[in-house]
N, C-alpha and C. Protein backbone atom coordinates (compact mmCIF):
# COMPACT_ATOMS: atom_id res chain seq x y z
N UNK A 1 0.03 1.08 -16.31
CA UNK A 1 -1.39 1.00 -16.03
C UNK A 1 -1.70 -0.14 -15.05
N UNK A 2 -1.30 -1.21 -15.20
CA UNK A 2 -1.27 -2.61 -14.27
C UNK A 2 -0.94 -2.28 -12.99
N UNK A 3 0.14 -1.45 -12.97
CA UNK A 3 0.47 -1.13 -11.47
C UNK A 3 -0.54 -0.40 -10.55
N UNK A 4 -0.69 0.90 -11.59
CA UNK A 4 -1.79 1.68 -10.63
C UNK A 4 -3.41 1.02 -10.62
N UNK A 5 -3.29 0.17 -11.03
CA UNK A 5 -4.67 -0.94 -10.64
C UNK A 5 -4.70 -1.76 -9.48
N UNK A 6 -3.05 -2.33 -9.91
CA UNK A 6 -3.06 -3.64 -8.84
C UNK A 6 -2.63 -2.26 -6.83
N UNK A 7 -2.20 -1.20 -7.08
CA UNK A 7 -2.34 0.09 -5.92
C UNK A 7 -4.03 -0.22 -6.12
N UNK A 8 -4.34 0.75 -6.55
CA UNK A 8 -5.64 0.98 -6.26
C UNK A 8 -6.68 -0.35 -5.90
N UNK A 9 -6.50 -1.71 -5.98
CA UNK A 9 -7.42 -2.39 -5.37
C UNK A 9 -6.65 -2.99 -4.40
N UNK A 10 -5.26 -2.79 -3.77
CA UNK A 10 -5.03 -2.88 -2.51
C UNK A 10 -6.03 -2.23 -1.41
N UNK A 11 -5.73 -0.96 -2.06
CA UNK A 11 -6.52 0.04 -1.22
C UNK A 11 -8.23 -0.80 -1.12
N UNK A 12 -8.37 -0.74 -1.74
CA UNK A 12 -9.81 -1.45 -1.67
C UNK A 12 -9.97 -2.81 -0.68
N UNK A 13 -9.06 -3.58 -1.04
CA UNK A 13 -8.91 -4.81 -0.23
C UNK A 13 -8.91 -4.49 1.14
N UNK A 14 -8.06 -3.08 1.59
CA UNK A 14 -7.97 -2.98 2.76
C UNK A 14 -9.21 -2.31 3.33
N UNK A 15 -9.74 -1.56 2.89
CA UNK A 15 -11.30 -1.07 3.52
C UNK A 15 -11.96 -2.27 3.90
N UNK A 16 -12.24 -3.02 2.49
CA UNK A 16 -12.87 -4.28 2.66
C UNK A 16 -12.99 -5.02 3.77
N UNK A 17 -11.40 -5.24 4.22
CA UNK A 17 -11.53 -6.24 5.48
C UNK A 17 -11.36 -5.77 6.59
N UNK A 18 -11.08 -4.27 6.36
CA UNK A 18 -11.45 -3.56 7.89
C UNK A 18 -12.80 -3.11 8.00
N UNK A 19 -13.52 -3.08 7.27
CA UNK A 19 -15.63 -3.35 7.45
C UNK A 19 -15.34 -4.61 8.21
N UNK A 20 -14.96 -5.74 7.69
CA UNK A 20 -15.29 -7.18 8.30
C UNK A 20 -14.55 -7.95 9.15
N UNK A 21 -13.65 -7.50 9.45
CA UNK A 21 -12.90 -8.12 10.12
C UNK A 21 -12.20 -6.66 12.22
N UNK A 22 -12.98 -7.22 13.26
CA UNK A 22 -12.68 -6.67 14.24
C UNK A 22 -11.16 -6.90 14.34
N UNK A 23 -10.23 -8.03 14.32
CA UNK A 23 -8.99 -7.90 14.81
C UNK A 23 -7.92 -7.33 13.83
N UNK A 24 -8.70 -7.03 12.82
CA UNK A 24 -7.88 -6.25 11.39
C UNK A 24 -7.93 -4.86 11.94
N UNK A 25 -9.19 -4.47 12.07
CA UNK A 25 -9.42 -3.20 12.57
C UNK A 25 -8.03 -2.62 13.81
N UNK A 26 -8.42 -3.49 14.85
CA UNK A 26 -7.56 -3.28 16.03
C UNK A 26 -6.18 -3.08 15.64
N UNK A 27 -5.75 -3.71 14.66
CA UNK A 27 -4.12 -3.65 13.98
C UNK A 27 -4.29 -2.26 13.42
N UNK A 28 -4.86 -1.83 12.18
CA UNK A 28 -4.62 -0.69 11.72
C UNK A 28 -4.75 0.47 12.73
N UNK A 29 -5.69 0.01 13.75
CA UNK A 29 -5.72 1.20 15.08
C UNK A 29 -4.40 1.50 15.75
N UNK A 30 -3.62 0.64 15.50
CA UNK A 30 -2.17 0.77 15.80
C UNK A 30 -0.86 1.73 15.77
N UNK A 31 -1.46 2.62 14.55
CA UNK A 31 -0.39 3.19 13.68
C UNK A 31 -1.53 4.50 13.29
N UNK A 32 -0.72 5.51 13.55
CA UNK A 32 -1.48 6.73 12.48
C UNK A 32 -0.36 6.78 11.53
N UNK A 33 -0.19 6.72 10.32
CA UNK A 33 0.90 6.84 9.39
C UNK A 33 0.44 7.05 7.64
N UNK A 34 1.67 7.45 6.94
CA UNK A 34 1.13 7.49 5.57
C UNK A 34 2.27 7.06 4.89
N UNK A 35 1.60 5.70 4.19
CA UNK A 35 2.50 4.72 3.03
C UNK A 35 2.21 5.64 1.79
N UNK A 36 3.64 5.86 1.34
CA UNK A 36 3.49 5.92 -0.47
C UNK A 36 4.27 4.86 -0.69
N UNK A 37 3.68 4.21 -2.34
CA UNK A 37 3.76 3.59 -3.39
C UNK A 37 4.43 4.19 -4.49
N UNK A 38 5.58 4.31 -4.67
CA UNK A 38 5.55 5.56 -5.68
C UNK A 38 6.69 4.39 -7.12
N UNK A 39 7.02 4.65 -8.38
CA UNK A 39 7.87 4.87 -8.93
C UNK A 39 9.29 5.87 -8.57
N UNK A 40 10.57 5.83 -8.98
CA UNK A 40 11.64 6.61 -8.64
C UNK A 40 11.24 7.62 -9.56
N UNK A 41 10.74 7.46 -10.66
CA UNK A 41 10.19 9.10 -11.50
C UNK A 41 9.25 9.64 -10.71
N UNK A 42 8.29 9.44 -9.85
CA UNK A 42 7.15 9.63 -9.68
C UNK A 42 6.12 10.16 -10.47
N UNK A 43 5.97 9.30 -11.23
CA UNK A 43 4.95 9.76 -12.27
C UNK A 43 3.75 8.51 -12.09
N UNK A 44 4.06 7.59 -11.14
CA UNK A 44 2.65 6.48 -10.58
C UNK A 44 3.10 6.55 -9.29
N UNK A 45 2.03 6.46 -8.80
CA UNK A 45 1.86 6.54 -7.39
C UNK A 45 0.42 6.37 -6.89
N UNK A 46 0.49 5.99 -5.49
CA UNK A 46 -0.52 6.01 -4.54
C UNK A 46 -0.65 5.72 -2.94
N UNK A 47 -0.99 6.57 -2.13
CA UNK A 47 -0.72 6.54 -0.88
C UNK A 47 -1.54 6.04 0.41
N UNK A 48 -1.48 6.24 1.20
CA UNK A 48 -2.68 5.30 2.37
C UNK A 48 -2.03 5.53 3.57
N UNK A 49 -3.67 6.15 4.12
CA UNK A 49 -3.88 7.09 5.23
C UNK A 49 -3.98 5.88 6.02
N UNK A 50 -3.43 5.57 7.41
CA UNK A 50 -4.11 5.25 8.48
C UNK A 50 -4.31 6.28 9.37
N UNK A 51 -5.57 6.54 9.81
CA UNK A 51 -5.38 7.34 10.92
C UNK A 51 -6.88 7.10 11.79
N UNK A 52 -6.42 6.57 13.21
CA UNK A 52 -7.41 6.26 14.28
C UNK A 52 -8.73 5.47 13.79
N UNK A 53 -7.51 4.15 13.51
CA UNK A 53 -8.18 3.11 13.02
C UNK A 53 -9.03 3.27 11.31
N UNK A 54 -8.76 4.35 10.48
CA UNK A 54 -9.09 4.31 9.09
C UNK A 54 -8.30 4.56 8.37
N UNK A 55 -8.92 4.21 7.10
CA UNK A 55 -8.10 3.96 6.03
C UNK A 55 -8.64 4.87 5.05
N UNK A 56 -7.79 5.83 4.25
CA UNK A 56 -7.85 6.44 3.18
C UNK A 56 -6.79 6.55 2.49
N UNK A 57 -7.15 6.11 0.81
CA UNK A 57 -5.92 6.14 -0.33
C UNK A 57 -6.11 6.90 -1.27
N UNK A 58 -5.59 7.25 -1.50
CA UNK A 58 -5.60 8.80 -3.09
C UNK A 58 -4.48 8.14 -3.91
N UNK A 59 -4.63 8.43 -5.23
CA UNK A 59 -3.83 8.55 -6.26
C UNK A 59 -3.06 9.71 -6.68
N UNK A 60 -1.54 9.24 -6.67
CA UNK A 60 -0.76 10.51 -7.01
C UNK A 60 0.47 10.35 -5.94
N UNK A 61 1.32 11.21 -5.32
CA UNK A 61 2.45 11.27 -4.72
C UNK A 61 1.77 11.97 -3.12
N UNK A 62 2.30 11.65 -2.15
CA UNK A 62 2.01 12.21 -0.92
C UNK A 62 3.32 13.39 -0.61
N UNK A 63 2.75 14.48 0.21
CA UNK A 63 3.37 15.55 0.49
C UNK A 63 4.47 15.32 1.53
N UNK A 64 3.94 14.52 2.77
CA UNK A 64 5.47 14.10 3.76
C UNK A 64 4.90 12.69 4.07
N UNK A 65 5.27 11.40 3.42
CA UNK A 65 4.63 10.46 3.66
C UNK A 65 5.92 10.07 4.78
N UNK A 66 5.52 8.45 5.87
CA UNK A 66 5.74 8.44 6.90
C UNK A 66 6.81 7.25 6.25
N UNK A 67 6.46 7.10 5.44
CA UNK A 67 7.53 5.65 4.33
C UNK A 67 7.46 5.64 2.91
N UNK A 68 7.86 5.55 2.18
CA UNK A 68 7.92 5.56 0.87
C UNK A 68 8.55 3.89 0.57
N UNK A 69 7.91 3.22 -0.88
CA UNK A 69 8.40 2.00 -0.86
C UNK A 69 8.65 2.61 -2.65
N UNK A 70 9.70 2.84 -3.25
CA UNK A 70 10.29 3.38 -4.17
C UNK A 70 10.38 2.50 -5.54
N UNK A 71 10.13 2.14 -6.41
CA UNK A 71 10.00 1.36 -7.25
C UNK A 71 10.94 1.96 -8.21
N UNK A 72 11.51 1.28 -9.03
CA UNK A 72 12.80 1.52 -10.19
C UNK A 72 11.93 1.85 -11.68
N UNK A 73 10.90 1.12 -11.38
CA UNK A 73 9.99 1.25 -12.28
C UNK A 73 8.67 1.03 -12.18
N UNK A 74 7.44 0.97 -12.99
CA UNK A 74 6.25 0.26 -12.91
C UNK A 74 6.15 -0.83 -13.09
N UNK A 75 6.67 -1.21 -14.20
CA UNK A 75 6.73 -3.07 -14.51
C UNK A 75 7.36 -3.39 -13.49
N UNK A 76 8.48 -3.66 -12.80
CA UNK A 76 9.32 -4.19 -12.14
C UNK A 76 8.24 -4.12 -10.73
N UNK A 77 7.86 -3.37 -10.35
CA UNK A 77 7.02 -3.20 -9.20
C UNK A 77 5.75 -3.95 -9.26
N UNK A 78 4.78 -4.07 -10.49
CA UNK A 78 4.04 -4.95 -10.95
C UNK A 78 4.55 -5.95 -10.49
N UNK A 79 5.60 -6.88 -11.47
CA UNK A 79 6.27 -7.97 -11.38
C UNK A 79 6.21 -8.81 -10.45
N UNK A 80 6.82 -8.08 -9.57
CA UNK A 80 7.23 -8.47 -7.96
C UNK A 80 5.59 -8.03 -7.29
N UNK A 81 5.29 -7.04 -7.14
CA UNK A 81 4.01 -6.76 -5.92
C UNK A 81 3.43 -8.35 -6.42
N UNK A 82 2.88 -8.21 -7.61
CA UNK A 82 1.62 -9.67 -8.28
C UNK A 82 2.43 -10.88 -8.16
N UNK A 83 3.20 -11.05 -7.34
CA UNK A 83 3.99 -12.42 -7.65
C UNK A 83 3.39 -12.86 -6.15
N UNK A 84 3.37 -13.95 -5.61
CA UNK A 84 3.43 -14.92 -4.50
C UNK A 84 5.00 -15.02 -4.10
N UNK A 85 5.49 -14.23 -4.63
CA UNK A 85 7.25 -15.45 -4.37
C UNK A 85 7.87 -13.94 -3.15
N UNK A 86 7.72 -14.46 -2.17
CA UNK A 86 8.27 -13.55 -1.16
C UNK A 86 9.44 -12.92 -1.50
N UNK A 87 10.68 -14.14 -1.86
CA UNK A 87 12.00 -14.28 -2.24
C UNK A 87 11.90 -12.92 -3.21
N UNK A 88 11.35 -12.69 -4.18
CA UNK A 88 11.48 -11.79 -5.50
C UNK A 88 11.78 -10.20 -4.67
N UNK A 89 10.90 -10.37 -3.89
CA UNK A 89 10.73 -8.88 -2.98
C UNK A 89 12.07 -8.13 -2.33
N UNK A 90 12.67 -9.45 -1.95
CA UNK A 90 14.01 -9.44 -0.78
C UNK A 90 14.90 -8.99 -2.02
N UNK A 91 14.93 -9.89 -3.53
CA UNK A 91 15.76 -9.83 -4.35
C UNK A 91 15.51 -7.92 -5.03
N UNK A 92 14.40 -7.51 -5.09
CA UNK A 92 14.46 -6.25 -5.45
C UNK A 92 14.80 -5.34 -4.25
N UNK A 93 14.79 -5.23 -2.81
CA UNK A 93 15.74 -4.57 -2.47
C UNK A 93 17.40 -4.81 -2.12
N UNK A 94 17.28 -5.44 -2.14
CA UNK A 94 18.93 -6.33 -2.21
C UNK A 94 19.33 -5.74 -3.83
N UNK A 95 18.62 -6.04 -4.75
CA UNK A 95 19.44 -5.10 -5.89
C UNK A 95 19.01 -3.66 -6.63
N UNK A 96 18.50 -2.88 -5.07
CA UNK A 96 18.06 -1.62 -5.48
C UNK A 96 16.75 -1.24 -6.26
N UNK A 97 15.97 -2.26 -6.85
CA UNK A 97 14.99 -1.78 -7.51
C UNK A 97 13.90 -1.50 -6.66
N UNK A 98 13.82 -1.82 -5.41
CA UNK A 98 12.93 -1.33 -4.76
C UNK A 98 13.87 -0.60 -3.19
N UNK A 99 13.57 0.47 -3.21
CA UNK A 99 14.28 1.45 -1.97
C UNK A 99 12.83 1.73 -1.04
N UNK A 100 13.79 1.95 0.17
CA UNK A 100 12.60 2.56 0.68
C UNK A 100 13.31 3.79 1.77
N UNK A 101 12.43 4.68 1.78
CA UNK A 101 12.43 5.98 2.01
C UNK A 101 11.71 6.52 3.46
N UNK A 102 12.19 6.57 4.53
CA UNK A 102 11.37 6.84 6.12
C UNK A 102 11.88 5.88 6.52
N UNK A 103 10.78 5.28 7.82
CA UNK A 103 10.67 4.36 8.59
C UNK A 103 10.46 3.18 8.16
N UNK A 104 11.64 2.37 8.17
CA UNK A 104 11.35 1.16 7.84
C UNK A 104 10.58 0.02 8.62
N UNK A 105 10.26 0.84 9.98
CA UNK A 105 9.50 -0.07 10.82
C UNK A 105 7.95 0.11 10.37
N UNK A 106 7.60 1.08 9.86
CA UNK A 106 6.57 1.14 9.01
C UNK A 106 6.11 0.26 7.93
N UNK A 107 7.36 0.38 7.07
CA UNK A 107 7.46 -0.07 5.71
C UNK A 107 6.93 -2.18 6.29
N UNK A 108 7.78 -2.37 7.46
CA UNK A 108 7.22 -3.99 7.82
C UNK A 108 5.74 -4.08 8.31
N UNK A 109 5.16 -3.11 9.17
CA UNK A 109 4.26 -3.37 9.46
C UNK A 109 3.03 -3.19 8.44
N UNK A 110 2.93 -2.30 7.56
CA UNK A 110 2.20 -1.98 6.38
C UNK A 110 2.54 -3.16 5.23
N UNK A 111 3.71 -4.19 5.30
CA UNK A 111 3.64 -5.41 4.35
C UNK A 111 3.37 -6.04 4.94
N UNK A 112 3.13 -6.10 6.38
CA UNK A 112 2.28 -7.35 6.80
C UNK A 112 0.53 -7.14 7.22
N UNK A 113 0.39 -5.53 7.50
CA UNK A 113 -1.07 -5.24 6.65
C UNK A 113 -1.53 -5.85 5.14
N UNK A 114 -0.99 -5.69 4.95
CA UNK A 114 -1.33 -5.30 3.12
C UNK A 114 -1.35 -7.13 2.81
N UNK A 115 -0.54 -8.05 3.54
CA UNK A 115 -0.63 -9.26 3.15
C UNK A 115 -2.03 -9.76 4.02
N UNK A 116 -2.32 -9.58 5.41
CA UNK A 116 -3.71 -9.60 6.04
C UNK A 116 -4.82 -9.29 5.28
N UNK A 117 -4.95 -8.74 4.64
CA UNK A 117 -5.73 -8.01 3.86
C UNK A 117 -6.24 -8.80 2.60
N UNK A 118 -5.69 -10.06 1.81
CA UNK A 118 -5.89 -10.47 1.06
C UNK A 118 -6.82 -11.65 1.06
């Protein structure tokens, strides 16, 4: 449950500061693409639209997303997403609990969205 909260007010965060912020905007104008969030069961999930400069997120699994950031679990993904400690992040893909799936040039530019955003 924690997880698909702390997804779902990403998503929020990011509308948020693309209303208020012009050079946020200009970044997400960057990329048409679609991030999933998922668990390796996929049974939590949530995804996010950029496209020509907007943002839309749904709950649930995406059909051909453009990256997938794969979680081993929900807690473990909790854990690490809600932490400050960069290090923890590197340590879950370095020991598999977090995979990622597509373009990984995606997968960087959408964690350094998603950290703008806060």
């Amino acid at each position: 449950m924690k997880f698909q909260i702390l997804l779902y007010l990403l998503g929020r965060k990011l509308k948020a500061k693309l209303k208020k912020d012009p050079e946020f905007k200009k970044r997400v104008s960057e990329k048409n693409c679609t991030v999933q969030i998922k668990t390796a069961d996929n049974s939590r999930g949530r995804y996010y639209t950029f496209n020509n400069g907007e943002i839309t997120t749904n709950k649930g699994i995406a059909a051909d997303p453009t990256v997938s950031l794969v979680w081993e679990n929900a807690s473990i993904a909790f854990e690490v997403l809600s932490s400050q400690d960069q290090a923890k992040r590197m340590e879950a893909l370095q020991s598999g609990k977090l995979k990622l799936e597509g373009d990984g040039a995606t997968a960087l530019w959408f964690t350094e969205t998603a950290k703008q955003a806060r």
